[in-house]
PDB file of N, CA and C in Angstrom:
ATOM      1  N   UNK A   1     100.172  88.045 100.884  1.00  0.00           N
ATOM      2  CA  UNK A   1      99.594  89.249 100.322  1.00  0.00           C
ATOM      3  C   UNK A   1     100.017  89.367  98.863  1.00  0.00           C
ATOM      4  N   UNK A   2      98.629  89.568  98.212  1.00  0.00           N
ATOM      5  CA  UNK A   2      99.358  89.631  96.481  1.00  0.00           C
ATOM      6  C   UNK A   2      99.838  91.226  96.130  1.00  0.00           C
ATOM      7  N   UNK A   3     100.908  91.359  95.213  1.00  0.00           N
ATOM      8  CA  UNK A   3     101.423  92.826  95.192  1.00  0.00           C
ATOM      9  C   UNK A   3      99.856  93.471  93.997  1.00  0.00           C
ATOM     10  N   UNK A   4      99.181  92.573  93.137  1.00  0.00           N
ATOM     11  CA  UNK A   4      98.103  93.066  92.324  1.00  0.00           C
ATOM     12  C   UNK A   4      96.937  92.828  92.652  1.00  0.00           C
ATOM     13  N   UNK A   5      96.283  92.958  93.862  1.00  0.00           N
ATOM     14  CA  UNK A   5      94.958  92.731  94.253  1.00  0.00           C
ATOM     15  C   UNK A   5      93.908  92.909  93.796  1.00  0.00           C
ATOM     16  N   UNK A   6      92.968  91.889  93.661  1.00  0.00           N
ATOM     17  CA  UNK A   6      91.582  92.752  92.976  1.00  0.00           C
ATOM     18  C   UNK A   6      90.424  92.450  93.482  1.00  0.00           C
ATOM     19  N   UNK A   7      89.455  93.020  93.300  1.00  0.00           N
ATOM     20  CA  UNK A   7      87.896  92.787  94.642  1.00  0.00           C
ATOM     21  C   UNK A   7      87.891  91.199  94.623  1.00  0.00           C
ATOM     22  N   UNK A   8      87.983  90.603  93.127  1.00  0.00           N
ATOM     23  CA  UNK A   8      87.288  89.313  93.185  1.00  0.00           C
ATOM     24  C   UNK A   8      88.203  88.126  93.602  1.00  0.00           C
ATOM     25  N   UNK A   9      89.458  88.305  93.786  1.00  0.00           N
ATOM     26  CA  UNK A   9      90.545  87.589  93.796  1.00  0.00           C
ATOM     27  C   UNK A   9      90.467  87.649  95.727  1.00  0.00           C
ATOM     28  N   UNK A  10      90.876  89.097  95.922  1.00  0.00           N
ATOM     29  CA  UNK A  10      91.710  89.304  97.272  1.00  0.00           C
ATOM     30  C   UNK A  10      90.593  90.155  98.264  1.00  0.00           C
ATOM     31  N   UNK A  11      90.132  91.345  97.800  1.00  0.00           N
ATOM     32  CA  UNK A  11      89.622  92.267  98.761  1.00  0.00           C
ATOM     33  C   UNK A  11      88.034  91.590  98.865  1.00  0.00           C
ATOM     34  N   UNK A  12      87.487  91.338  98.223  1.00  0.00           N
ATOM     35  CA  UNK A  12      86.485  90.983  98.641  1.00  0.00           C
ATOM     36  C   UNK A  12      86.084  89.941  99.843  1.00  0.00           C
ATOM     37  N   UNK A  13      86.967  88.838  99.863  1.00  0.00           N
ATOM     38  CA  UNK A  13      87.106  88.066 101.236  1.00  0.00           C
ATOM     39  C   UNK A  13      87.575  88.588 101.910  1.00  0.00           C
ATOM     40  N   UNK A  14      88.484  89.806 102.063  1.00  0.00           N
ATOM     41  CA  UNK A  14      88.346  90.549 103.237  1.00  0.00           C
ATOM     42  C   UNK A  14      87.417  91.303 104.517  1.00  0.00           C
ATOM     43  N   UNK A  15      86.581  91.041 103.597  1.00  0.00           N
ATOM     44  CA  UNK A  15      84.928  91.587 104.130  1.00  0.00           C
ATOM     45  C   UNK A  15      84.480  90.473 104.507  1.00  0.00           C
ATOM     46  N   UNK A  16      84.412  89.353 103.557  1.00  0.00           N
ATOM     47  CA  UNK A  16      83.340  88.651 103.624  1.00  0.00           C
ATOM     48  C   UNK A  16      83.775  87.372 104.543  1.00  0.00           C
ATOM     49  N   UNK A  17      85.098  87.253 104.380  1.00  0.00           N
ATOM     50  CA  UNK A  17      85.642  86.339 105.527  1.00  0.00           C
ATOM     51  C   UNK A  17      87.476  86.430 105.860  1.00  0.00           C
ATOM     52  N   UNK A  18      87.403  86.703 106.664  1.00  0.00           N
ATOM     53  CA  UNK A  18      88.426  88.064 107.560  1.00  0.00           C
ATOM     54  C   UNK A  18      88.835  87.037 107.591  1.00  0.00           C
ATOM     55  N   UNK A  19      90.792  86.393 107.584  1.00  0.00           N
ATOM     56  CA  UNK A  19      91.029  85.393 107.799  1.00  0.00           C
ATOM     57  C   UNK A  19      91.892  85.627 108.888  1.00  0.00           C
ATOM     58  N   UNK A  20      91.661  86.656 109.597  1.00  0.00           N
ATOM     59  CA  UNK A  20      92.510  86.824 110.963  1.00  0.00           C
ATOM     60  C   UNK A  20      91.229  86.684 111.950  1.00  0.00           C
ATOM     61  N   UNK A  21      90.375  86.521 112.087  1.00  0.00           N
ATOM     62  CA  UNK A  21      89.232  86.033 112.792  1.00  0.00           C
ATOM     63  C   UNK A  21      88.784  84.797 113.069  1.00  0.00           C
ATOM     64  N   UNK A  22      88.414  84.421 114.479  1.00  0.00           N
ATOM     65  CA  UNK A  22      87.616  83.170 114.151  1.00  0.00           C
ATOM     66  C   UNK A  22      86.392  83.402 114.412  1.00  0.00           C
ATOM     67  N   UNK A  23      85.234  82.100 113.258  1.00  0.00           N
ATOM     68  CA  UNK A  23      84.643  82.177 112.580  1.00  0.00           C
ATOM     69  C   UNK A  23      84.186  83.200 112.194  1.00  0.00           C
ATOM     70  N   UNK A  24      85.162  83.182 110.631  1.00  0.00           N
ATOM     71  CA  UNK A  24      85.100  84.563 109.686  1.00  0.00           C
ATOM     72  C   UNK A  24      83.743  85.456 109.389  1.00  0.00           C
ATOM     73  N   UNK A  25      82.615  84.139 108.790  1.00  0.00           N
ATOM     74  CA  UNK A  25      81.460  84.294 108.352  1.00  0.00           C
ATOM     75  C   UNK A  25      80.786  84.877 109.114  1.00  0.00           C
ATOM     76  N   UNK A  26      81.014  84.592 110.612  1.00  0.00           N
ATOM     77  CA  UNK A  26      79.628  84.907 111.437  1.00  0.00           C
ATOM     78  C   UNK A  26      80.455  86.896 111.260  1.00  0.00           C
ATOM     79  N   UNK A  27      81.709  86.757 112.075  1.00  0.00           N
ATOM     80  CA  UNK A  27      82.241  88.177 111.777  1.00  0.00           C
ATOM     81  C   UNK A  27      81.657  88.837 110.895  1.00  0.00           C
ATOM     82  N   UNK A  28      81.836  88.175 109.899  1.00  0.00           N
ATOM     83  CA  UNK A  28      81.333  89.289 108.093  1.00  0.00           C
ATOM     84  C   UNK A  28      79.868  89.582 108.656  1.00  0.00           C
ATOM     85  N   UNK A  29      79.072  88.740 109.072  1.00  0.00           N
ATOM     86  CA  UNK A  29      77.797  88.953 108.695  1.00  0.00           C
ATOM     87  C   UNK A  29      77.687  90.088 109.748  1.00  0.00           C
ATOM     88  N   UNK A  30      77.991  90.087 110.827  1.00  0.00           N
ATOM     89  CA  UNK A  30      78.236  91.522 111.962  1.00  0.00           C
ATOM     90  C   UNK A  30      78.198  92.641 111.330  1.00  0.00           C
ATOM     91  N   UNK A  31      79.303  92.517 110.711  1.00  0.00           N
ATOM     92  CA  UNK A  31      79.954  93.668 109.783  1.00  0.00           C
ATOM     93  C   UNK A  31      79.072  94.641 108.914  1.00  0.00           C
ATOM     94  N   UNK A  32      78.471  93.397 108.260  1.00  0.00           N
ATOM     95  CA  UNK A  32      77.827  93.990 107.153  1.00  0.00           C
ATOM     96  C   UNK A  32      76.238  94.567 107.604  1.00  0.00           C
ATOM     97  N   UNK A  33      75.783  93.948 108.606  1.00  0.00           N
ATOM     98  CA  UNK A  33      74.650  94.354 109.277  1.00  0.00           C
ATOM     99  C   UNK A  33      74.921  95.664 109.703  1.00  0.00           C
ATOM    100  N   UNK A  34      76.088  95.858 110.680  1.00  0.00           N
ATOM    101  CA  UNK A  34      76.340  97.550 111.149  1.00  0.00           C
ATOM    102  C   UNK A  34      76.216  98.302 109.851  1.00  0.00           C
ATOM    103  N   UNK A  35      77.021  98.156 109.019  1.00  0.00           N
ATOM    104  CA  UNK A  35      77.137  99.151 107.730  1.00  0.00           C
ATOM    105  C   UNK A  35      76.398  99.749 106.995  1.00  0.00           C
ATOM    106  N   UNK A  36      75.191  98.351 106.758  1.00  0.00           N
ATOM    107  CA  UNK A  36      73.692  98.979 106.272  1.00  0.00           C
ATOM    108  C   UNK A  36      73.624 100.303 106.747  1.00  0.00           C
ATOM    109  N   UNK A  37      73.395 100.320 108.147  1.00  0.00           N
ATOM    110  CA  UNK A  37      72.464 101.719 108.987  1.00  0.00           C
ATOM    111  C   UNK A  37      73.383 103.454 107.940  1.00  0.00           C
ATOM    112  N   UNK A  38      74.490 103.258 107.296  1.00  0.00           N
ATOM    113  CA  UNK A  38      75.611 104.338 107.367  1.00  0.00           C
ATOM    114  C   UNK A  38      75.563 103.908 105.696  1.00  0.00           C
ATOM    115  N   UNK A  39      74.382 103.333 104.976  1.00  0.00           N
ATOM    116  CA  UNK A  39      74.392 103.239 103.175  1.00  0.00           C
ATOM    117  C   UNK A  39      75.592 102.895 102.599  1.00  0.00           C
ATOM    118  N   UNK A  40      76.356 101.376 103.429  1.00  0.00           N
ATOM    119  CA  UNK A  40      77.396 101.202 103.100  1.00  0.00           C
ATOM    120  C   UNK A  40      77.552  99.259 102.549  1.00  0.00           C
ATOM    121  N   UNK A  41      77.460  98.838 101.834  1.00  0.00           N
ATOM    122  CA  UNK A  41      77.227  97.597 101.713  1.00  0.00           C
ATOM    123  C   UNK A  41      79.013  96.985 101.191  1.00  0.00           C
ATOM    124  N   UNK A  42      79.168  96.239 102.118  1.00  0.00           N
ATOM    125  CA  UNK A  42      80.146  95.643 102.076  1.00  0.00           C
ATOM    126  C   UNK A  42      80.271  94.901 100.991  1.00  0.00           C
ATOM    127  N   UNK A  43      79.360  93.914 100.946  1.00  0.00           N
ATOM    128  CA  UNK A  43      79.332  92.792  99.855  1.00  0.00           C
ATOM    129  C   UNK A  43      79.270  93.226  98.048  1.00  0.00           C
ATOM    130  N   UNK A  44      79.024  94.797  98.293  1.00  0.00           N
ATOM    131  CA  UNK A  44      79.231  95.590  96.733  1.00  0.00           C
ATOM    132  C   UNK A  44      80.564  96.121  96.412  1.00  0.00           C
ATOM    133  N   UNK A  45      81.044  95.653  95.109  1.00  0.00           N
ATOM    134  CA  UNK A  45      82.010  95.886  94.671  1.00  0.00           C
ATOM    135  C   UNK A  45      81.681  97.600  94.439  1.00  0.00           C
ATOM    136  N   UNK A  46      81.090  97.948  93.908  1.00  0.00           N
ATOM    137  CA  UNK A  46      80.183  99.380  93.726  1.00  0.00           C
ATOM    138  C   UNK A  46      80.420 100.357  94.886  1.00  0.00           C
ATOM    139  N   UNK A  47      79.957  99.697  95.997  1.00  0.00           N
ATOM    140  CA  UNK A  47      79.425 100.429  97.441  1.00  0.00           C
ATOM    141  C   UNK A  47      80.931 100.561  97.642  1.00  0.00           C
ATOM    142  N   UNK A  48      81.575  99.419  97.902  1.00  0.00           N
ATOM    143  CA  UNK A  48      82.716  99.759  98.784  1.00  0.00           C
ATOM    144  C   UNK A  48      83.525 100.596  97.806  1.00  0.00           C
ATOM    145  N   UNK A  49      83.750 100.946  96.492  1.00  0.00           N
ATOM    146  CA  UNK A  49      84.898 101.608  95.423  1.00  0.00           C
ATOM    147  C   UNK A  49      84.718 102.892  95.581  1.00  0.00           C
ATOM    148  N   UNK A  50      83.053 103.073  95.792  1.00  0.00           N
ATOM    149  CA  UNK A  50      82.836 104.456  96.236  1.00  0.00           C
ATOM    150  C   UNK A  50      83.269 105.277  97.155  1.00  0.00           C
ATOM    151  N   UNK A  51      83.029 104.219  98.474  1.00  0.00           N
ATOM    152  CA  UNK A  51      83.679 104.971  99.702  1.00  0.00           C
ATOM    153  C   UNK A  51      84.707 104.464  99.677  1.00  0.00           C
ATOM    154  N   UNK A  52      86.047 104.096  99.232  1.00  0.00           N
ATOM    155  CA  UNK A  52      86.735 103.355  99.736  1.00  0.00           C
ATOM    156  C   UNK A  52      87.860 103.980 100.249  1.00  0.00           C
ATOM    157  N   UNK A  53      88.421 105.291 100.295  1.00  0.00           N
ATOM    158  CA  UNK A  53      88.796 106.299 100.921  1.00  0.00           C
ATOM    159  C   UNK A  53      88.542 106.069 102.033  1.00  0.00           C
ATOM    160  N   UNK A  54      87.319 106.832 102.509  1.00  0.00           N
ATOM    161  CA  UNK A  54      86.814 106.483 103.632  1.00  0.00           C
ATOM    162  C   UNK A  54      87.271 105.329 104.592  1.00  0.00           C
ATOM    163  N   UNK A  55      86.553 104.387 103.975  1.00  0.00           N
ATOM    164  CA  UNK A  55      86.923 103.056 104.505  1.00  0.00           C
ATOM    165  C   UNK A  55      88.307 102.713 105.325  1.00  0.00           C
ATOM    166  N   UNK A  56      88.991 102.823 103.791  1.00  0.00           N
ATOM    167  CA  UNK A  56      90.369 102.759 104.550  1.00  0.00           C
ATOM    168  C   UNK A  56      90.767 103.548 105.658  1.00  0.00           C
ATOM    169  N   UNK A  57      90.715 105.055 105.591  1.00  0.00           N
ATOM    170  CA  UNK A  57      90.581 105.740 107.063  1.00  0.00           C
ATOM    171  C   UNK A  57      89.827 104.965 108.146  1.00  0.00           C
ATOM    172  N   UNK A  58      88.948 104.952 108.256  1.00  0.00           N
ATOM    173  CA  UNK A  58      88.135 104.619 109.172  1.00  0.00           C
ATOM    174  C   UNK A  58      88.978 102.805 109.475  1.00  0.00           C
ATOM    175  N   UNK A  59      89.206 101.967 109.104  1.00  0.00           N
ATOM    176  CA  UNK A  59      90.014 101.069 109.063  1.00  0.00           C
ATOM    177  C   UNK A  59      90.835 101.116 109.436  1.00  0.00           C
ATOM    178  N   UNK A  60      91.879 101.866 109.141  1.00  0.00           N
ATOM    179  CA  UNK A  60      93.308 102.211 110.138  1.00  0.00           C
ATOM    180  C   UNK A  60      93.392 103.194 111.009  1.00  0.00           C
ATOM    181  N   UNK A  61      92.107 103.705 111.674  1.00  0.00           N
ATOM    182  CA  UNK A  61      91.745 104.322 112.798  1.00  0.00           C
ATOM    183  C   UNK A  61      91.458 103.594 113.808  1.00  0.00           C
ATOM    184  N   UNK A  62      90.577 102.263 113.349  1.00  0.00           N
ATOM    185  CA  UNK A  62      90.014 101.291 114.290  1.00  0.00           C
ATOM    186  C   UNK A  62      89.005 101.423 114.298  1.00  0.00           C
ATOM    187  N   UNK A  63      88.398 102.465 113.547  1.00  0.00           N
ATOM    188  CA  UNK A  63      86.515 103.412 114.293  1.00  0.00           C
ATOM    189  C   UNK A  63      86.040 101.926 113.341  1.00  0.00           C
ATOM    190  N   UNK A  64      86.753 101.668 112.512  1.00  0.00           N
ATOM    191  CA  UNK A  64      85.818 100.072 111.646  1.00  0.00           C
ATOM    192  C   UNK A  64      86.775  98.929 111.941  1.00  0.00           C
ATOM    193  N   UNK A  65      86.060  98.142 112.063  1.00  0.00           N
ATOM    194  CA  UNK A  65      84.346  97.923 111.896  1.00  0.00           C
ATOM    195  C   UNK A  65      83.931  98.166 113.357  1.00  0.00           C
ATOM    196  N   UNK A  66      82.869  98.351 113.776  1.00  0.00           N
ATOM    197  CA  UNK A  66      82.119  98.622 114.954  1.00  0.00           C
ATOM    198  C   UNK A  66      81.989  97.400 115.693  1.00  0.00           C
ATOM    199  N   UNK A  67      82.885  97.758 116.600  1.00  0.00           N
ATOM    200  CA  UNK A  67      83.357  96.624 117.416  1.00  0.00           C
ATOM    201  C   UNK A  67      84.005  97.183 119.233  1.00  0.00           C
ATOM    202  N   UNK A  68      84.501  96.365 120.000  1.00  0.00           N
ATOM    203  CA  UNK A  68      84.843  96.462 121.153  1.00  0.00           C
ATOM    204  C   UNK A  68      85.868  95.142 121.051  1.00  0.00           C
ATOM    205  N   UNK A  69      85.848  94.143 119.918  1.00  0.00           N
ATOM    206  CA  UNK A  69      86.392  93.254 120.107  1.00  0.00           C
ATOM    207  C   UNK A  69      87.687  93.454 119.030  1.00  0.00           C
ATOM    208  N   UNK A  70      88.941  93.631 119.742  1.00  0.00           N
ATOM    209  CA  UNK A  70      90.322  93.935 119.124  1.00  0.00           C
ATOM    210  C   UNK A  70      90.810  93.141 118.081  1.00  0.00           C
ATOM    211  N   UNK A  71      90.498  91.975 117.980  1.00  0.00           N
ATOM    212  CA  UNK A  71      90.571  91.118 117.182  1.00  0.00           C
ATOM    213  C   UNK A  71      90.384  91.084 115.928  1.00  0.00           C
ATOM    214  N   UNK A  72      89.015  91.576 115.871  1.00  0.00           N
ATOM    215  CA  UNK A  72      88.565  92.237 114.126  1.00  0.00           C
ATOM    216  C   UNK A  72      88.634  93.461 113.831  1.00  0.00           C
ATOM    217  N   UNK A  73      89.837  94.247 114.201  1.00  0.00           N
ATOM    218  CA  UNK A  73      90.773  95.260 113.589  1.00  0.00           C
ATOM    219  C   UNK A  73      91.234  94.257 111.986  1.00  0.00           C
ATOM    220  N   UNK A  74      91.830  95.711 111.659  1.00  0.00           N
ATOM    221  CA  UNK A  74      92.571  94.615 110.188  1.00  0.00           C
ATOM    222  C   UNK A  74      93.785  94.947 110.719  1.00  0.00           C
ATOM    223  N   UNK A  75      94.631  94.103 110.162  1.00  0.00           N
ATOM    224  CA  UNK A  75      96.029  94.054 110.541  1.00  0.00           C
ATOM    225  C   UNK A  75      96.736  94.616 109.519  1.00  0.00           C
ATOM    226  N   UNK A  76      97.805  94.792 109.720  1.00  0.00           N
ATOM    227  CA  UNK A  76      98.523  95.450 108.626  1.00  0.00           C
ATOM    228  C   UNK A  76      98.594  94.824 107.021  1.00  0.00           C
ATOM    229  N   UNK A  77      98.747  93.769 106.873  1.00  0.00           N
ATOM    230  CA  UNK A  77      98.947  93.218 105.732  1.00  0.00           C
ATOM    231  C   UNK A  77      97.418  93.216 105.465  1.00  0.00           C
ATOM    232  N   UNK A  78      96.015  93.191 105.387  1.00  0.00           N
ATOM    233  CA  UNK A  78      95.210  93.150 104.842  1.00  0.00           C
ATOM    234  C   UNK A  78      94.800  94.691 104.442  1.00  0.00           C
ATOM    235  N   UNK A  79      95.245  95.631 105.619  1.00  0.00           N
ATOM    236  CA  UNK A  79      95.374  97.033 105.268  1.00  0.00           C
ATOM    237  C   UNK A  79      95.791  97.520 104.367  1.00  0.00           C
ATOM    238  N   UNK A  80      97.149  97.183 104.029  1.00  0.00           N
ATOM    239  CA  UNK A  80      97.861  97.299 102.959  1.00  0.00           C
ATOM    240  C   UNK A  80      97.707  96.671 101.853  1.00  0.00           C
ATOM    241  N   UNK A  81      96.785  95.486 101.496  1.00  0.00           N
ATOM    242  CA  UNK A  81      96.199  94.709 100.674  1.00  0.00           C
ATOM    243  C   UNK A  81      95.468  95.976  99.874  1.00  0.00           C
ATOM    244  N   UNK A  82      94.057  96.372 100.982  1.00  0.00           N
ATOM    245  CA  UNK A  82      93.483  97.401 100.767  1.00  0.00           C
ATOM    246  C   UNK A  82      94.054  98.687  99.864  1.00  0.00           C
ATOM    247  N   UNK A  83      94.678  98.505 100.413  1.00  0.00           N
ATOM    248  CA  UNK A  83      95.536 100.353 100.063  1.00  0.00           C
ATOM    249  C   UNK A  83      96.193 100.045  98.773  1.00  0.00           C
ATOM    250  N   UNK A  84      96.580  98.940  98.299  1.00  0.00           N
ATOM    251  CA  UNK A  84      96.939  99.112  96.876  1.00  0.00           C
ATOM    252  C   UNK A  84      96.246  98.472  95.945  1.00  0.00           C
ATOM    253  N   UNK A  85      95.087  98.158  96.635  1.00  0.00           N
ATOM    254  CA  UNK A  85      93.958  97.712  95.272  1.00  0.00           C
ATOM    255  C   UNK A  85      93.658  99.307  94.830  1.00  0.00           C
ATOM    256  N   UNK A  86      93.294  99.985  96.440  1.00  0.00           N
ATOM    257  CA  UNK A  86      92.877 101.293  95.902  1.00  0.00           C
ATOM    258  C   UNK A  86      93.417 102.031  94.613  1.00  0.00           C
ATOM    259  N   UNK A  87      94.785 102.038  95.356  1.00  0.00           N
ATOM    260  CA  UNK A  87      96.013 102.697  94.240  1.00  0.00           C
ATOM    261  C   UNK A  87      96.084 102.531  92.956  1.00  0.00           C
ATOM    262  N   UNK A  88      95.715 101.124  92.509  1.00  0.00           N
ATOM    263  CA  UNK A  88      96.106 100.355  91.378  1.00  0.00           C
ATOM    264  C   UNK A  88      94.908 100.346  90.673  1.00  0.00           C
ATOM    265  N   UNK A  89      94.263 101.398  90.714  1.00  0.00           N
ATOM    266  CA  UNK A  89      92.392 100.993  90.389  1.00  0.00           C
ATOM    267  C   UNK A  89      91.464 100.285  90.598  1.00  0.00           C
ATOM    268  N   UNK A  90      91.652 100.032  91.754  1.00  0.00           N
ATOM    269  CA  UNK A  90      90.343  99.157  92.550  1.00  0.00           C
ATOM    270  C   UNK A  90      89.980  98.676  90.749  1.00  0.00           C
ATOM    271  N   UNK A  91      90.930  97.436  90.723  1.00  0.00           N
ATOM    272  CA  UNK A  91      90.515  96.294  89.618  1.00  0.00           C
ATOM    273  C   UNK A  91      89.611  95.248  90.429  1.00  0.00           C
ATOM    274  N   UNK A  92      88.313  95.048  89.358  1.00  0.00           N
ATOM    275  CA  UNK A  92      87.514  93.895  89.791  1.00  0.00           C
ATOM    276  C   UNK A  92      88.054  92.743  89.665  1.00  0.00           C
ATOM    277  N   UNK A  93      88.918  92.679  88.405  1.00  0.00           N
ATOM    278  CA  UNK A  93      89.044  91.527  88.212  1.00  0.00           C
ATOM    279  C   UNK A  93      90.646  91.434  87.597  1.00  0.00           C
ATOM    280  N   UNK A  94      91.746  90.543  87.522  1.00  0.00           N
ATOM    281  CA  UNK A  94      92.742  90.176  86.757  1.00  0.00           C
ATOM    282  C   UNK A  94      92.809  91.113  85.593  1.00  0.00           C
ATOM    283  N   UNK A  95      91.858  90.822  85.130  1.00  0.00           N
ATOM    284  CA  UNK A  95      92.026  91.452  83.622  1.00  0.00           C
ATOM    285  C   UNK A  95      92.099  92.908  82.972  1.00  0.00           C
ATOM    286  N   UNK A  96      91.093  93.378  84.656  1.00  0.00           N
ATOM    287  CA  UNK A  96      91.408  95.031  84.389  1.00  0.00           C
ATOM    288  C   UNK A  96      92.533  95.364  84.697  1.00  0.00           C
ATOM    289  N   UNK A  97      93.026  96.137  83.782  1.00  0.00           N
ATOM    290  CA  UNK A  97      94.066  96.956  83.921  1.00  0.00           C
ATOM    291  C   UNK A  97      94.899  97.861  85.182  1.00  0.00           C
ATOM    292  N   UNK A  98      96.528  97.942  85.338  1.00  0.00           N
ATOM    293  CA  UNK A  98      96.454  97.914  86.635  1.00  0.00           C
ATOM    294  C   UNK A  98      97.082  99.505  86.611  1.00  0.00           C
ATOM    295  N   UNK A  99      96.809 100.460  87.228  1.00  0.00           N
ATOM    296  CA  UNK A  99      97.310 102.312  87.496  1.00  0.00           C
ATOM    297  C   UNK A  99      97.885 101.952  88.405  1.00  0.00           C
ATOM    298  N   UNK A 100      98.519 103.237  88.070  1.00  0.00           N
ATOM    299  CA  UNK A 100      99.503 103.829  88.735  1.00  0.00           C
ATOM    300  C   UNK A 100      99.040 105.310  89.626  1.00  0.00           C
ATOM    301  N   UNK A 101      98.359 104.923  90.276  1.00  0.00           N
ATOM    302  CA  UNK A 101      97.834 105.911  91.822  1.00  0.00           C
ATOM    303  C   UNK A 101      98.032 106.338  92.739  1.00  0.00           C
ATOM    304  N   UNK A 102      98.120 107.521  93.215  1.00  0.00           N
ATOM    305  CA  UNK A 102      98.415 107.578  94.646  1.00  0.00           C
ATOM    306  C   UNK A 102      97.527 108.590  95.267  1.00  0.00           C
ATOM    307  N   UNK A 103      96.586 107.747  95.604  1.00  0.00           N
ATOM    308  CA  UNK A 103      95.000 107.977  96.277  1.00  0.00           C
ATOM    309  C   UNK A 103      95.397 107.724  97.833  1.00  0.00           C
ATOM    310  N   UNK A 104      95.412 106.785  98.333  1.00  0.00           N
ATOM    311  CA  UNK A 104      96.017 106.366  99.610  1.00  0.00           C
ATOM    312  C   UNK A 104      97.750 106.250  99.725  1.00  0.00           C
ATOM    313  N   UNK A 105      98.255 107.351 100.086  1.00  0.00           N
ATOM    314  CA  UNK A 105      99.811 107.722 100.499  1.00  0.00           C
ATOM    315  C   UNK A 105     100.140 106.265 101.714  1.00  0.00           C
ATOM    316  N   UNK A 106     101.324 105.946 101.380  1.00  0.00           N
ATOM    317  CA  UNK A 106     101.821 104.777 102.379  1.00  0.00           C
ATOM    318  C   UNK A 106     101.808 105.766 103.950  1.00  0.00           C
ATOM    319  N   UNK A 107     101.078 105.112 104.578  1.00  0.00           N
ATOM    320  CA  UNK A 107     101.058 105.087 105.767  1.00  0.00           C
ATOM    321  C   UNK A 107     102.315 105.799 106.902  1.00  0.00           C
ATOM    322  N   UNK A 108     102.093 106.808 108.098  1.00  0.00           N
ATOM    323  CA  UNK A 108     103.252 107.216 108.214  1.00  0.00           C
ATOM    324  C   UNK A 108     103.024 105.887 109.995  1.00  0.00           C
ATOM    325  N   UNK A 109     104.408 105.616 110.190  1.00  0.00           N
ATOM    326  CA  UNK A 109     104.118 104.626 110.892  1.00  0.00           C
ATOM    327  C   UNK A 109     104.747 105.394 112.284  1.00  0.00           C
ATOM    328  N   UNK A 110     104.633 105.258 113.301  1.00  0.00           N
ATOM    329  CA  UNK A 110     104.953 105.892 114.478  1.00  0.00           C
ATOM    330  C   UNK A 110     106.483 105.662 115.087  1.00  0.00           C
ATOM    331  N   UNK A 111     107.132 106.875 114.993  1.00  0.00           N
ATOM    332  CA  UNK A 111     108.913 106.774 115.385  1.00  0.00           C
ATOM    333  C   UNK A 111     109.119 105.436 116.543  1.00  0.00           C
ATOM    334  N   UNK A 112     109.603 104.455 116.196  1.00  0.00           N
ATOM    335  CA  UNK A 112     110.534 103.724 117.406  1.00  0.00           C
ATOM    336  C   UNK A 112     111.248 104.173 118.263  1.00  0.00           C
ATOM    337  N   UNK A 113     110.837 104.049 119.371  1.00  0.00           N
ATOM    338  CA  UNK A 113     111.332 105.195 120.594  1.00  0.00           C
ATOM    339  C   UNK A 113     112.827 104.487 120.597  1.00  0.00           C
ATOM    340  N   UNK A 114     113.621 105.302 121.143  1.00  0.00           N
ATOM    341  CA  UNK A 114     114.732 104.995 121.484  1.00  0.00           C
ATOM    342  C   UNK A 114     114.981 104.534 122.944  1.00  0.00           C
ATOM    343  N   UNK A 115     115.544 103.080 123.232  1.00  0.00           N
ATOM    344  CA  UNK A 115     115.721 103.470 124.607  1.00  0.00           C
ATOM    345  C   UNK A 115     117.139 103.157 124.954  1.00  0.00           C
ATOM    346  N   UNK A 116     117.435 103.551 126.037  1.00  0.00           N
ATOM    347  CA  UNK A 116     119.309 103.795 126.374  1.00  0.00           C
ATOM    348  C   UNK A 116     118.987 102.703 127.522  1.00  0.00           C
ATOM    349  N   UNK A 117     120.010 101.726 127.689  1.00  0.00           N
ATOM    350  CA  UNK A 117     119.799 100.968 128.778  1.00  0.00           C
ATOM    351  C   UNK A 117     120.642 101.521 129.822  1.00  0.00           C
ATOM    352  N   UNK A 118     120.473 101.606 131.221  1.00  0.00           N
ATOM    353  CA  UNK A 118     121.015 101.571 132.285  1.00  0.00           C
ATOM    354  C   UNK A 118     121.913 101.028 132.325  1.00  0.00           C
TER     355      UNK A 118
END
């Protein structure tokens, strides 16, 4: 995971080929077919910067991508990929400049239960 992500480098193959999936491509193309119906185009640097709030919610909810198959959840490290391109100004590219944001708050992660052994 790079700590400076940018659509054209990192987030964009996240969409377009999920590398926690097998065969990525056919996945993406799933993906991007559901999204149409909801004026959401994956493959736009544009589309996705807009919603990308959203996204990310809906992403670490599970409700995305529209699926039954557990597998093409995102996992944490591509989540978090996500979450600080957001932060950092969803840069297209290297060269844009990188902010200092806090659009998407780090994640609150669920208490580790305690257990007492017998």
């Amino acid at each position: 995971m790079t700590q400076q992500p940018t659509w054209d480098d990192s987030i964009e193959a996240l969409f377009s080929k999920p590398y926690w999936v097998d065969k990525p491509e056919k996945v993406a193309s799933g993906w991007h077919a559901c999204m149409v119906g909801y004026d959401l185009d994956l493959t736009s640097y544009d589309s996705v910067k807009k919603s990308q709030v959203s996204i990310y919610d809906h992403l670490r909810s599970r409700s995305m991508p529209l699926t039954n198959d557990k597998s093409q959840f995102w996992p944490k490290e591509a989540l978090e990929s996500f979450r600080l391109w957001v932060n950092q100004g969803s840069r297209k590219s290297a060269s844009d400049k990188v902010e200092d944001l806090d659009i998407i708050p780090l994640p609150d992660e669920p208490a580790i239960e305690s257990r007492i052994r017998k």
